[in-house]
C-alpha atoms as a PDB file:
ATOM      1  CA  UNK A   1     119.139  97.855  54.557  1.00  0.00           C
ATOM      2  CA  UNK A   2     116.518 100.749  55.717  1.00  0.00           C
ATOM      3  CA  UNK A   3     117.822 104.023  56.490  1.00  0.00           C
ATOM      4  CA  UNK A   4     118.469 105.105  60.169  1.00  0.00           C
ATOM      5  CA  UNK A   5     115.278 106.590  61.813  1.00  0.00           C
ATOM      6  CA  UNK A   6     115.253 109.688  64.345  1.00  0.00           C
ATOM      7  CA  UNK A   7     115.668 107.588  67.509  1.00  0.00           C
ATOM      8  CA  UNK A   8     118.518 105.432  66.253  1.00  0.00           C
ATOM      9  CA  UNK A   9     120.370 108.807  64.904  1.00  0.00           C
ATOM     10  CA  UNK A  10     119.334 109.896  68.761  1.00  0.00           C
ATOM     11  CA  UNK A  11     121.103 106.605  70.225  1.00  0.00           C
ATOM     12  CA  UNK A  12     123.891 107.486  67.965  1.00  0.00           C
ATOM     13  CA  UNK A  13     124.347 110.881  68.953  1.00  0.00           C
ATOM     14  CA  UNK A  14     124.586 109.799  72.689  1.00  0.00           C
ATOM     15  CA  UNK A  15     126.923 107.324  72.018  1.00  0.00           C
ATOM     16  CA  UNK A  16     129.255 109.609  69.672  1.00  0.00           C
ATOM     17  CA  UNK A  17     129.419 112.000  72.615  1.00  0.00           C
ATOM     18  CA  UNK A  18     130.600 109.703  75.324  1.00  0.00           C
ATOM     19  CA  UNK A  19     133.090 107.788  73.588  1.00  0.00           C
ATOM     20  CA  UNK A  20     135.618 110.281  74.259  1.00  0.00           C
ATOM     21  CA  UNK A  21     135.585 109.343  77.956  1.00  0.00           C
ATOM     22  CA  UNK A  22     134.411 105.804  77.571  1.00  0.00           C
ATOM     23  CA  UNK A  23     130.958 106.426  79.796  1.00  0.00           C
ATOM     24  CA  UNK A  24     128.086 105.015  78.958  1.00  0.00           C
ATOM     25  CA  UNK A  25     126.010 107.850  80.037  1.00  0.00           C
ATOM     26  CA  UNK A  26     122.186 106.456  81.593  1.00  0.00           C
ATOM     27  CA  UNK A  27     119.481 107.697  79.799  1.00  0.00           C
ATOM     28  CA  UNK A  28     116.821 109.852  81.631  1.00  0.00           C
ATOM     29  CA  UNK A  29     113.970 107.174  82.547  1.00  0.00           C
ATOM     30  CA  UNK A  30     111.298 108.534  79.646  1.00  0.00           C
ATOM     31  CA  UNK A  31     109.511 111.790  79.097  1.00  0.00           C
ATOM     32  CA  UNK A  32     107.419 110.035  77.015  1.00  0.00           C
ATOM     33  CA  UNK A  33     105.803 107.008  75.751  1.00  0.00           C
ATOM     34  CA  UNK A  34     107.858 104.529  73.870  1.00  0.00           C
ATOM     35  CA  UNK A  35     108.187 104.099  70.349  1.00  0.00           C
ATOM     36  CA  UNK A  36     104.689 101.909  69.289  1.00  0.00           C
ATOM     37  CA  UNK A  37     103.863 101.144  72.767  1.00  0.00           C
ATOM     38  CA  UNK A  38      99.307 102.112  73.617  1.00  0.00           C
ATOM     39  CA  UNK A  39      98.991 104.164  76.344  1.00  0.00           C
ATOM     40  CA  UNK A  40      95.977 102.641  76.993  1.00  0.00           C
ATOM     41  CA  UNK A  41      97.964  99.216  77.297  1.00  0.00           C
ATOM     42  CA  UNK A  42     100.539 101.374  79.515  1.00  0.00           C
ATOM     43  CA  UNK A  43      98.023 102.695  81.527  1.00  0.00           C
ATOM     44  CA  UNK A  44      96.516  98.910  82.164  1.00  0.00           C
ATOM     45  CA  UNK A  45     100.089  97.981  83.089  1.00  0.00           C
ATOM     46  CA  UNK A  46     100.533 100.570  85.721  1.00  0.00           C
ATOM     47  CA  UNK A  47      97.520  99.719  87.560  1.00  0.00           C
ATOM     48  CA  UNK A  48      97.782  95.849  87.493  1.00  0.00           C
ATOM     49  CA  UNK A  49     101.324  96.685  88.886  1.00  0.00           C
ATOM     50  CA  UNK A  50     100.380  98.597  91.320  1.00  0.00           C
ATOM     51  CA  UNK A  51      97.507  97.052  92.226  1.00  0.00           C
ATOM     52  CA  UNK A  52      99.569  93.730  92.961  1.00  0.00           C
ATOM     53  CA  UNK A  53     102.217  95.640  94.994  1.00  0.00           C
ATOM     54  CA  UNK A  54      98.822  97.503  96.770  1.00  0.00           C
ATOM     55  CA  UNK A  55      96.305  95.146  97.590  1.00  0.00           C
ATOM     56  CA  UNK A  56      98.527  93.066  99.649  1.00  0.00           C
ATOM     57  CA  UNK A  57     100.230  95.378 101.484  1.00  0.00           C
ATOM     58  CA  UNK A  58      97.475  97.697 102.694  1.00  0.00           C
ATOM     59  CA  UNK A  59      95.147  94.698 103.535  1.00  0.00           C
ATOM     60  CA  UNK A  60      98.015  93.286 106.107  1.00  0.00           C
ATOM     61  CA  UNK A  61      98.347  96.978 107.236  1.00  0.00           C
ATOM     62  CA  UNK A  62      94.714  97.311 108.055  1.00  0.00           C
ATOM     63  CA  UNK A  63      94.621  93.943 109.500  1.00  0.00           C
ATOM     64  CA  UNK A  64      97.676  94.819 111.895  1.00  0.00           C
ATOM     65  CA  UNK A  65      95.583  97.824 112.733  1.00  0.00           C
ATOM     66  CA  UNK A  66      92.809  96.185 113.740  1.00  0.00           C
ATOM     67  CA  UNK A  67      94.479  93.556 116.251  1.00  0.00           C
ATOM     68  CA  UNK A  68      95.679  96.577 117.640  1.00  0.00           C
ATOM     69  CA  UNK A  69      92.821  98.611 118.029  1.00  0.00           C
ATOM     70  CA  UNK A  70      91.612  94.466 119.775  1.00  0.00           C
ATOM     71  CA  UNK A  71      94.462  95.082 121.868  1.00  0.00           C
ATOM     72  CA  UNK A  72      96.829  92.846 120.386  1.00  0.00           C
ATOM     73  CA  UNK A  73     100.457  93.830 120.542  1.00  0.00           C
ATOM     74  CA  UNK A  74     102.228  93.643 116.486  1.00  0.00           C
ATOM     75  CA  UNK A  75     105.602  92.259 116.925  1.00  0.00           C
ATOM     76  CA  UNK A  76     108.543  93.432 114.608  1.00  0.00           C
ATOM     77  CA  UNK A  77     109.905  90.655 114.956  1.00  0.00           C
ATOM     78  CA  UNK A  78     108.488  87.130 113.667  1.00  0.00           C
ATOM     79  CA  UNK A  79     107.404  84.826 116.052  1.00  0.00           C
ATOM     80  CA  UNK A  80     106.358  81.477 113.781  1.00  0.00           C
ATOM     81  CA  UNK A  81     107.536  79.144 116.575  1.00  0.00           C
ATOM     82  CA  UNK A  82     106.895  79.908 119.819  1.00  0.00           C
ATOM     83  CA  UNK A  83     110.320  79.597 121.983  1.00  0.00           C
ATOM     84  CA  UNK A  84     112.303  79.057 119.533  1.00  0.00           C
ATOM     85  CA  UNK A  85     114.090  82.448 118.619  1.00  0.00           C
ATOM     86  CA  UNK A  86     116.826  81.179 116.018  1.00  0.00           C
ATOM     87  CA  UNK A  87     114.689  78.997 113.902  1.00  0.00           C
ATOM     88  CA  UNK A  88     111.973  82.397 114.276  1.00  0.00           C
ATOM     89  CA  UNK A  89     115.184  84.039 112.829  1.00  0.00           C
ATOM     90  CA  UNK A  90     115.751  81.866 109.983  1.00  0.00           C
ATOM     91  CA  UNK A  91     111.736  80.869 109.198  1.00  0.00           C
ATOM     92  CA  UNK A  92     110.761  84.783 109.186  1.00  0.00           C
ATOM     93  CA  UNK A  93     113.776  86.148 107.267  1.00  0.00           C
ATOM     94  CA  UNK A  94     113.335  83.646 104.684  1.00  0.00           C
ATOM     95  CA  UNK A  95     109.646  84.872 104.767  1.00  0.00           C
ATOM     96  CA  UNK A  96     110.115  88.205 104.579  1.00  0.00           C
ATOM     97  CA  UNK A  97     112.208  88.136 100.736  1.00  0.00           C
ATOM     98  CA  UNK A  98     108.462  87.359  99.377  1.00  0.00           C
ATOM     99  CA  UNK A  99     108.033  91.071 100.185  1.00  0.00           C
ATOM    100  CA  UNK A 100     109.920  91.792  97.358  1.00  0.00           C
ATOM    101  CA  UNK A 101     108.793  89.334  94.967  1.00  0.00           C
ATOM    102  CA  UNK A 102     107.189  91.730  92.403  1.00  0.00           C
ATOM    103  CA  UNK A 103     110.399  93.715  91.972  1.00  0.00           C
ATOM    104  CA  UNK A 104     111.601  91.547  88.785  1.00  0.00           C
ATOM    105  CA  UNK A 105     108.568  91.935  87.036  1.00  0.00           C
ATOM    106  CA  UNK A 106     108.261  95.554  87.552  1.00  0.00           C
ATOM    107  CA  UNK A 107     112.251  95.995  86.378  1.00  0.00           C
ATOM    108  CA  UNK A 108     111.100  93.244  83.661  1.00  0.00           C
ATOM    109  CA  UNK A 109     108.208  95.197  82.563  1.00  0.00           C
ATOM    110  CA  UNK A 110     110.096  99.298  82.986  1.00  0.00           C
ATOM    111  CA  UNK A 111     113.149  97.386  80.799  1.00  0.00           C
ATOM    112  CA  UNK A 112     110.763  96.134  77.502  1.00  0.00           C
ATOM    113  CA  UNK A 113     109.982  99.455  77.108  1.00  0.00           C
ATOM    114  CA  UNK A 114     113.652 100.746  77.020  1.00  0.00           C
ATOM    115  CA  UNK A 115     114.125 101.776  81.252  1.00  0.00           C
ATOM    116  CA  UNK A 116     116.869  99.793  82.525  1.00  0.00           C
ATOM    117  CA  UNK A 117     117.738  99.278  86.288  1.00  0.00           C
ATOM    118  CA  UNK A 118     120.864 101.784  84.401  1.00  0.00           C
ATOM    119  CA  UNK A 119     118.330 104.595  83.208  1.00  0.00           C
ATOM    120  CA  UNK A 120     116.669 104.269  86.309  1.00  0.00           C
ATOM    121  CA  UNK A 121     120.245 104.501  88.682  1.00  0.00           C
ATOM    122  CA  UNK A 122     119.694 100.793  90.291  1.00  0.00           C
ATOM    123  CA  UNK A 123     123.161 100.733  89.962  1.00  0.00           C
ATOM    124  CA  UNK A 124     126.103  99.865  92.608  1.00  0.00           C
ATOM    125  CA  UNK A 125     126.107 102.883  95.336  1.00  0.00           C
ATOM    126  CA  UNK A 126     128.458 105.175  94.569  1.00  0.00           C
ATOM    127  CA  UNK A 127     130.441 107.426  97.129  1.00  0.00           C
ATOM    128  CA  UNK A 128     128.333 109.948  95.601  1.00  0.00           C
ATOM    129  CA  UNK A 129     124.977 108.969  96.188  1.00  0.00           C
ATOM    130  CA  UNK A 130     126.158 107.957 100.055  1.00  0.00           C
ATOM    131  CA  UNK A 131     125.937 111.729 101.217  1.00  0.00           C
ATOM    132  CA  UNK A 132     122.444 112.437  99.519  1.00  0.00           C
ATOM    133  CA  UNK A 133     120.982 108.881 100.793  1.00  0.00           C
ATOM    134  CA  UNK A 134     122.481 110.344 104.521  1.00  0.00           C
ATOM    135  CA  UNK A 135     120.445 113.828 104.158  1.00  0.00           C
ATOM    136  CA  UNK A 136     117.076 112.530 102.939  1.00  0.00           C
ATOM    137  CA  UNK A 137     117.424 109.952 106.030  1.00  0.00           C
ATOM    138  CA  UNK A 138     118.452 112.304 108.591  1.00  0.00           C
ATOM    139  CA  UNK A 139     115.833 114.964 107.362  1.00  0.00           C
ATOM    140  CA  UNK A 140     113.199 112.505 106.951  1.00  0.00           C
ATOM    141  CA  UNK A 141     114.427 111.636 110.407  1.00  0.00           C
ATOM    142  CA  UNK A 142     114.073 114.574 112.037  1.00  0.00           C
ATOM    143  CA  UNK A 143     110.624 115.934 110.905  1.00  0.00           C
ATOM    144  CA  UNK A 144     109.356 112.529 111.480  1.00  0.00           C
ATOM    145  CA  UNK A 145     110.278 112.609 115.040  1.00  0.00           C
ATOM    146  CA  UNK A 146     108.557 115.957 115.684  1.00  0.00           C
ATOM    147  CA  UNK A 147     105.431 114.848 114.263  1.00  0.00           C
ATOM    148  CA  UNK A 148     105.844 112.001 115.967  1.00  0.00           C
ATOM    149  CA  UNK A 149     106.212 114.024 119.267  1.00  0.00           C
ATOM    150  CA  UNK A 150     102.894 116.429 118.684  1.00  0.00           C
ATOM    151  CA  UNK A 151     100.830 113.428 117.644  1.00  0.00           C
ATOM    152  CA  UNK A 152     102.270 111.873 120.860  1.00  0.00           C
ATOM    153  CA  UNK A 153     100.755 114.774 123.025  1.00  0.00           C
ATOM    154  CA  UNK A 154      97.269 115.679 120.827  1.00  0.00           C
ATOM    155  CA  UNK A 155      96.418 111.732 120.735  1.00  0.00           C
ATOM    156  CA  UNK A 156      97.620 111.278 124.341  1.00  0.00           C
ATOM    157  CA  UNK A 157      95.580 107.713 125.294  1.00  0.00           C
ATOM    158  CA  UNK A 158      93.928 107.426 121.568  1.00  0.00           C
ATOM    159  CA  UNK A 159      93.627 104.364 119.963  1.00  0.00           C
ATOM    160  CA  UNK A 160      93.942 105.425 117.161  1.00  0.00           C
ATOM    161  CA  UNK A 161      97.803 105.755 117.494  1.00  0.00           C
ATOM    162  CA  UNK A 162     100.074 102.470 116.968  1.00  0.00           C
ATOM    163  CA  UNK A 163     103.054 101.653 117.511  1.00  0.00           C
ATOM    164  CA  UNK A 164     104.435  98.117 116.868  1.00  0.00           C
ATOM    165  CA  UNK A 165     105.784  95.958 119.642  1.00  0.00           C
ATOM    166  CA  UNK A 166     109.466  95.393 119.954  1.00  0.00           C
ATOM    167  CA  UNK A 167     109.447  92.764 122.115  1.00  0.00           C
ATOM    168  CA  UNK A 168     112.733  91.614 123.942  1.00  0.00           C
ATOM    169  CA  UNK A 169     114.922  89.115 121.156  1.00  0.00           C
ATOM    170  CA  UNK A 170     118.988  88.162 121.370  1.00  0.00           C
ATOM    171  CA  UNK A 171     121.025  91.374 119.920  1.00  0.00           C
ATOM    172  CA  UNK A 172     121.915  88.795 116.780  1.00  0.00           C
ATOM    173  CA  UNK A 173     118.319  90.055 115.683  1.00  0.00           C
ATOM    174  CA  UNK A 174     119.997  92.742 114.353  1.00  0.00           C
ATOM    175  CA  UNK A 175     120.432  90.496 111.214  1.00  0.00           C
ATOM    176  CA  UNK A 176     117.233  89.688 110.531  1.00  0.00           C
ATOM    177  CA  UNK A 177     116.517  93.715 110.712  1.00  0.00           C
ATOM    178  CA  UNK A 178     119.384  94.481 108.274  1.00  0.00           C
ATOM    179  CA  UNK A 179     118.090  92.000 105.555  1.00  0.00           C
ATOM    180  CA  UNK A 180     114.396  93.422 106.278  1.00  0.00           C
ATOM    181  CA  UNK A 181     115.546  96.780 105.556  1.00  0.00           C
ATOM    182  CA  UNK A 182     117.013  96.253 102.760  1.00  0.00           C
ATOM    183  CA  UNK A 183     114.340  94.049 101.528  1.00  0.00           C
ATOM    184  CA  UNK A 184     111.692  97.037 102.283  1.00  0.00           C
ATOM    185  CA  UNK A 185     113.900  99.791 100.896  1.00  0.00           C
ATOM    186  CA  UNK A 186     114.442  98.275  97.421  1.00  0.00           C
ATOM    187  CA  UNK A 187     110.904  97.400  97.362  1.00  0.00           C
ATOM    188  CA  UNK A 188     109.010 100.276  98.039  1.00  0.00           C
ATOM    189  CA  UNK A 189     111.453 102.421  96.209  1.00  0.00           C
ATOM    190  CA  UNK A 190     111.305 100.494  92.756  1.00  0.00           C
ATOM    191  CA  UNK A 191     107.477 100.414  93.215  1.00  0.00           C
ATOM    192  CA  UNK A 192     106.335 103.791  94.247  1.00  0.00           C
ATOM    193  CA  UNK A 193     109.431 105.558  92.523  1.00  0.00           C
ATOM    194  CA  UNK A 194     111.270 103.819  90.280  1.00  0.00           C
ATOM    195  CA  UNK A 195     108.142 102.280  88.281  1.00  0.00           C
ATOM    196  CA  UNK A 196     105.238 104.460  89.171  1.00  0.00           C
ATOM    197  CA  UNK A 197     107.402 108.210  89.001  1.00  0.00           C
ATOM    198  CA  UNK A 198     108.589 107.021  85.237  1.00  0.00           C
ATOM    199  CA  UNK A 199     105.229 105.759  83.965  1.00  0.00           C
ATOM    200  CA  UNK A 200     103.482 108.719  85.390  1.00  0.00           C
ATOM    201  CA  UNK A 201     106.158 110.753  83.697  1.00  0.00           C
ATOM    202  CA  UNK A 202     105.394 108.884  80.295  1.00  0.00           C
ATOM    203  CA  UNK A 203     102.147 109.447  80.689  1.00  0.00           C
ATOM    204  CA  UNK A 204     102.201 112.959  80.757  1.00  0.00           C
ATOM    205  CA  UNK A 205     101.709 113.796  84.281  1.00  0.00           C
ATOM    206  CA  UNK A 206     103.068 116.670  86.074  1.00  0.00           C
ATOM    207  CA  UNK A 207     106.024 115.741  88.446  1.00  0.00           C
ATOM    208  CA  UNK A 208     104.266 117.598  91.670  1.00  0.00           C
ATOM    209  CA  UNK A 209     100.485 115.311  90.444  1.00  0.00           C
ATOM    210  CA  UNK A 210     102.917 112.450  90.114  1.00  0.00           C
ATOM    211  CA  UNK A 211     104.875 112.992  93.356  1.00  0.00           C
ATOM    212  CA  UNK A 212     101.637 113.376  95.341  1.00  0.00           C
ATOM    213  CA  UNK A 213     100.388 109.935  94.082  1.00  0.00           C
ATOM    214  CA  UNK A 214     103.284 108.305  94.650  1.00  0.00           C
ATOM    215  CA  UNK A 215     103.409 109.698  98.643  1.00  0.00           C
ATOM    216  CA  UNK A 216      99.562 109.161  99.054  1.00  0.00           C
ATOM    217  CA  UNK A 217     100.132 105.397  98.102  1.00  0.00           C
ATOM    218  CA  UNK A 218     103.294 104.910 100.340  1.00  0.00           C
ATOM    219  CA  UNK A 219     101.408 106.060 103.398  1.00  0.00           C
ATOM    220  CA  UNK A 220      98.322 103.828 101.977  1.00  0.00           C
ATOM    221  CA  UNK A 221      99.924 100.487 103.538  1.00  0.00           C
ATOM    222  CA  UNK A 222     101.554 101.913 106.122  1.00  0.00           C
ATOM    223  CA  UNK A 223      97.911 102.416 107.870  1.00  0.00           C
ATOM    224  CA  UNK A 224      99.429 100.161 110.755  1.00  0.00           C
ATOM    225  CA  UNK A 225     100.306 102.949 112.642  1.00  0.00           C
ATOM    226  CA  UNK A 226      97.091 104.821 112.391  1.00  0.00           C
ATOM    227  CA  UNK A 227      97.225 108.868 113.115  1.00  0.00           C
ATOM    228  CA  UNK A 228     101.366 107.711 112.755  1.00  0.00           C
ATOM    229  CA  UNK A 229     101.148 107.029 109.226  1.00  0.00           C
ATOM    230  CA  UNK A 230     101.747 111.093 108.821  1.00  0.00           C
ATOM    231  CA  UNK A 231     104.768 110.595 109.747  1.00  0.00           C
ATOM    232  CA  UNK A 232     106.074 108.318 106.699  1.00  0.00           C
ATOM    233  CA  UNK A 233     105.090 111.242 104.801  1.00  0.00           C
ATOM    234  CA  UNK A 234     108.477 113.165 104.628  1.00  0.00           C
ATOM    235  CA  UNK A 235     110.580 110.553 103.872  1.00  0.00           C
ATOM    236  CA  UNK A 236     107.974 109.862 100.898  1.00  0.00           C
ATOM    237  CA  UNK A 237     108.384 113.540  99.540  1.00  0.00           C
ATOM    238  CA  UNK A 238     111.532 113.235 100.086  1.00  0.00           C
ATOM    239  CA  UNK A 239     112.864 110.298  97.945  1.00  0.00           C
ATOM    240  CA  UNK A 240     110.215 110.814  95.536  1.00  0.00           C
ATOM    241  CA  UNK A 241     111.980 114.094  94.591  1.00  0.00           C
ATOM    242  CA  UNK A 242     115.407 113.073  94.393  1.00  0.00           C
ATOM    243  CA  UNK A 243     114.369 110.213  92.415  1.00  0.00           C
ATOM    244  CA  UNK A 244     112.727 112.905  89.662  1.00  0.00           C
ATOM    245  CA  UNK A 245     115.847 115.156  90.101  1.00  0.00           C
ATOM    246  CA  UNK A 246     118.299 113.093  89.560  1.00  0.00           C
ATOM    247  CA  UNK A 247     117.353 109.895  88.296  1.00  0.00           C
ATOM    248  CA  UNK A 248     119.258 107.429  90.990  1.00  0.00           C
ATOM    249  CA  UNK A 249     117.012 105.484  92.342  1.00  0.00           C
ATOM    250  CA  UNK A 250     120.264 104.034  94.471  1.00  0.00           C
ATOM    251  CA  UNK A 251     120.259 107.391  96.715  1.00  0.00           C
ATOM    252  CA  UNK A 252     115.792 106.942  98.015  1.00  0.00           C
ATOM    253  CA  UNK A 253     117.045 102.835  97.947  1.00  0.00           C
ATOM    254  CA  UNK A 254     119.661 103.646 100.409  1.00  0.00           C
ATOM    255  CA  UNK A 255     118.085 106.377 102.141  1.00  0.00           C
ATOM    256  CA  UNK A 256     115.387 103.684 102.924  1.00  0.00           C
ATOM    257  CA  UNK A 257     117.416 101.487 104.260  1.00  0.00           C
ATOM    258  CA  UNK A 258     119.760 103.579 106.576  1.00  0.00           C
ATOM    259  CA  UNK A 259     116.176 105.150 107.919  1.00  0.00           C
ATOM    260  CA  UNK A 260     115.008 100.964 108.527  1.00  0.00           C
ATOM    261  CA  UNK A 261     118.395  99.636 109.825  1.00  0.00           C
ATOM    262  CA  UNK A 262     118.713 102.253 112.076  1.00  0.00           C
ATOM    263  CA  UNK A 263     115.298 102.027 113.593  1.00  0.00           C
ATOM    264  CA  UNK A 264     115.947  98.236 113.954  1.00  0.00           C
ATOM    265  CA  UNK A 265     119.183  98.051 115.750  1.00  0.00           C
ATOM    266  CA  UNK A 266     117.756 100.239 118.077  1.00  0.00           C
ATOM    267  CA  UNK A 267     114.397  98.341 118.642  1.00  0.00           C
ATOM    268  CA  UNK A 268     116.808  95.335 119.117  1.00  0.00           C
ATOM    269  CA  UNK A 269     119.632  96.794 121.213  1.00  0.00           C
ATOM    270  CA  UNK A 270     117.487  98.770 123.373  1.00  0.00           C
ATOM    271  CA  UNK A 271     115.263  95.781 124.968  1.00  0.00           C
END
């Protein structure tokens, strides 16, 4: 038997101290990088990762842009068959979960090098993470709307300010809105946040360098709305620094989706 090294005494020492309430405490995501892991190899992970999650998504965004800028309306809603709005319902929702298909390997890949969806705060919402998830929203909300507002007035008649269609669907389409949200919201947040925030942070970059990438990507493939993609700013800064605070990626997950769901039931009810 070999002797116990620093880390495991570390381990030990974490586990000593919380067995007297019977927590298992999560670990802070990773100042550093793990234990015989390259950071050359890291640094090839990150941008293959992001570069998946990327590529796509800003090359539909600028694609979306440019039917508008043809004049051709963006829908939110799916239209695969023409007429036919509950097998559009079904068809696009089922779609739409390919959005999130590089989520398990970016968990996958954060987890072999010791940050579980625990460490990170993936976890089941708790009552506390409900109030913080409300505020970055609401604030997010707000500052959004007023940018919104002066972009409305200084681009008056520009083309180069988009808005997507919400044409008129059934009210039911509130469904397919609620599973898009929440499809979107633990997306983006495990990609530009939970994965990119802790392998910045093991690489040794600054949490404000780090925080500014992560914002300057989220507004990357959200291009769609042209001058509008400004306001997705906020909500970036936003969750990105709760996530670094307090290490639960549940609260920017949530946040995300109250912000979506909200926007959607009123895109649907108000037609």
């Amino acid at each position: 038997m070999r002797g116990a090294g620093p880390r495991e005494c570390r381990i030990a020492g974490v586990r000593m101290a919380d067995a007297g309430t019977g927590a298992e405490r999560p670990q802070p995501a990773g100042a550093s990088l793990p234990p015989g892991q390259p950071r050359q190899w890291l640094v090839r992970e990150t941008w293959f990762v992001q570069l998946a999650f990327l590529v796509p998504a800003v090359l539909v965004a600028v694609d979306n842009f440019a039917r508008h800028l043809r004049g051709i309306g963006n829908s939110q809603f799916p239209t695969i068959i023409p007429g036919h709005q509950v097998e559009n319902l079904i068809l696009g929702t089922a779609s739409y979960l390919a959005v999130g298909a590089i989520v398990p390997l970016a968990l996958l890949l954060l987890a072999r090098t010791g940050q579980t969806p625990a460490t990170l705060g993936l976890t089941t919402p708790r009552w506390g993470d409900v109030l913080p998830a409300v505020g970055i929203a609401a604030a997010s909300f707000g500052i959004a709307a007023v940018i919104g507002a002066s972009l409305a007035q200084l681009a008056r008649g520009s083309q180069f300010l988009a808005r997507p269609v919400a044409p008129h669907v059934p009210a039911y389409y509130v469904l397919y809105g609620l599973i898009a949200a929440a499809v979107t919201a633990v997306t983006e947040e495990t990609m530009v946040n939970g994965y990119l925030l802790t392998r910045l942070e093991q690489l040794g970059w600054t949490p404000d360098r780090a925080l500014l990438l992560s914002v300057v990507l989220r507004t990357s493939y959200h291009v769609y709305y042209g001058l509008g993609f400004v306001t997705v700013i906020p909500f970036g800064y936003f969750a990105g620094r709760s996530f670094q605070k307090h290490h639960r990626l549940t609260r920017p997950v949530l946040a995300h989706f109250l912000y979506d769901a909200v926007l959607f039931t009123i895109a649907v009810l108000a037609h």
